[in-house]
Protein backbone atom coordinates (compact mmCIF):
# COMPACT_ATOMS: atom_id res chain seq x y z
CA UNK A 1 24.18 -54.45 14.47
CA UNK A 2 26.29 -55.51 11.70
CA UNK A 3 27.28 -59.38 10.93
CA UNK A 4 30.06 -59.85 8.51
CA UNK A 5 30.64 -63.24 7.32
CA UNK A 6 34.29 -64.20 5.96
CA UNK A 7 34.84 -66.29 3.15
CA UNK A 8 36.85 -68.90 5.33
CA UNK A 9 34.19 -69.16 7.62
CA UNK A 10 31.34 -69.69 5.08
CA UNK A 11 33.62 -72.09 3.12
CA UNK A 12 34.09 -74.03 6.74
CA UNK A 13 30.25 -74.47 7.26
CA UNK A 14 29.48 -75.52 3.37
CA UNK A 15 32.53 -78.43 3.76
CA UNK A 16 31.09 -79.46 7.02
CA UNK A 17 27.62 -80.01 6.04
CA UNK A 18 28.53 -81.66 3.29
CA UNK A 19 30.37 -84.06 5.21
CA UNK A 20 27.50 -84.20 7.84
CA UNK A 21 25.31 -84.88 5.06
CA UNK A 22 27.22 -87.85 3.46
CA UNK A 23 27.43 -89.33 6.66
CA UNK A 24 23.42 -89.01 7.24
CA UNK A 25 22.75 -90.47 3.70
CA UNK A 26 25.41 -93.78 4.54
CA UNK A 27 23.79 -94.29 7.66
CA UNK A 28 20.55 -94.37 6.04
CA UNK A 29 21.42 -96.85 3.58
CA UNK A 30 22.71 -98.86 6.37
CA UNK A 31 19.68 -98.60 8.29
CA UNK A 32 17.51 -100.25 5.14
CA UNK A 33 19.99 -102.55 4.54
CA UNK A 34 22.00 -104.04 7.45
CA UNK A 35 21.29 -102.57 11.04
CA UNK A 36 17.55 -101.35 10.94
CA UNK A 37 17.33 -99.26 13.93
CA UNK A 38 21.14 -98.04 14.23
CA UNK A 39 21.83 -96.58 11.05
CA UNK A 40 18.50 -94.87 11.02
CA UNK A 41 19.23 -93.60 14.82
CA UNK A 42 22.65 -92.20 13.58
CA UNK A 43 21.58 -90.87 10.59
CA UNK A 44 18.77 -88.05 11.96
CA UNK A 45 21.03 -86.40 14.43
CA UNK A 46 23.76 -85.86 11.66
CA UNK A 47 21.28 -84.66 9.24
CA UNK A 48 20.29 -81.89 11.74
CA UNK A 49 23.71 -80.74 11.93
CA UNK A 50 24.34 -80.64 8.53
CA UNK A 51 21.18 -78.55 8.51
CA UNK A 52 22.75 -76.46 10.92
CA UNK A 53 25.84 -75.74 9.06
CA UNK A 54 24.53 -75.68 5.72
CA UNK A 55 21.68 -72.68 6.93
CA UNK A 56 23.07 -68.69 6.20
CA UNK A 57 24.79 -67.06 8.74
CA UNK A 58 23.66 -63.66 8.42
CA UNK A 59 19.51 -63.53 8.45
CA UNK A 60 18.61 -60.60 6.31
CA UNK A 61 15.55 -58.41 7.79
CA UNK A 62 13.26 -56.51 6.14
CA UNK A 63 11.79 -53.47 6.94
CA UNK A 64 8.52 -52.85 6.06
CA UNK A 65 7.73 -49.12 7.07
CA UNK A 66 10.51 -46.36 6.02
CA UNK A 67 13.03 -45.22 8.80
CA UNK A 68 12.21 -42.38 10.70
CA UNK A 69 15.06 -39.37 10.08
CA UNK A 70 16.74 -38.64 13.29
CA UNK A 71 16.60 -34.61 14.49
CA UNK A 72 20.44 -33.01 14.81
CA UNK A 73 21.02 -32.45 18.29
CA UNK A 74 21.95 -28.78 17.34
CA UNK A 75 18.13 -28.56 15.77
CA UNK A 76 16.50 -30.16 19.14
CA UNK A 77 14.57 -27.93 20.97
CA UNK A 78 15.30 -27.54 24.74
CA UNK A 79 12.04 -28.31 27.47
CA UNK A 80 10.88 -25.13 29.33
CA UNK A 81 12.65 -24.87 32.75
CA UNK A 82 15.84 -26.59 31.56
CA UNK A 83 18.84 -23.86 31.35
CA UNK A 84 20.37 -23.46 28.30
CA UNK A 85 24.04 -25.32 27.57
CA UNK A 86 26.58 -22.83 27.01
CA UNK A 87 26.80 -22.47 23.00
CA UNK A 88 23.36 -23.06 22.40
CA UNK A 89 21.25 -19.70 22.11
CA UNK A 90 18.65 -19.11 24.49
């Protein structure tokens, strides 16, 4: 199965992350300086989805043993006690 990723798409997730991640790094600094607990509660969620956004869309699988070549139907042999389709020689 094919994935194709467009170029608006890609750009959307890279902005969005961005902004997720800004967000995590001012809530951080608020945490440390001003409100301890909120701004360090805020700031993990919105670092996960800027994680989220920022990861590649399309995972890219490797295969490790060659692909088997598939027989031509034409080639196929037919089992014993199965007739013959018409074209097919017999």
């Amino acid at each position: 199965m094919s994935t194709t990723v467009s170029l608006g798409s890609r750009l959307g997730g890279l902005v969005l992350g961005t902004v997720f991640i800004l967000l995590g790094v001012m809530f951080i600094v608020l945490g440390v300086t001003f409100l301890p607990i909120i701004g360090i509660i805020m700031a993990l969620p919105l670092l996960g989805l800027s994680r989220y956004f920022l990861r590649p869309l399309v995972q890219v699988t490797i295969r490790t043993e060659p692909a088997k070549k598939p027989v031509p139907a034409r080639e196929a042999a037919v089992p014993e006690g199965i007739p013959a389709v018409a074209g097919q020689a017999a």
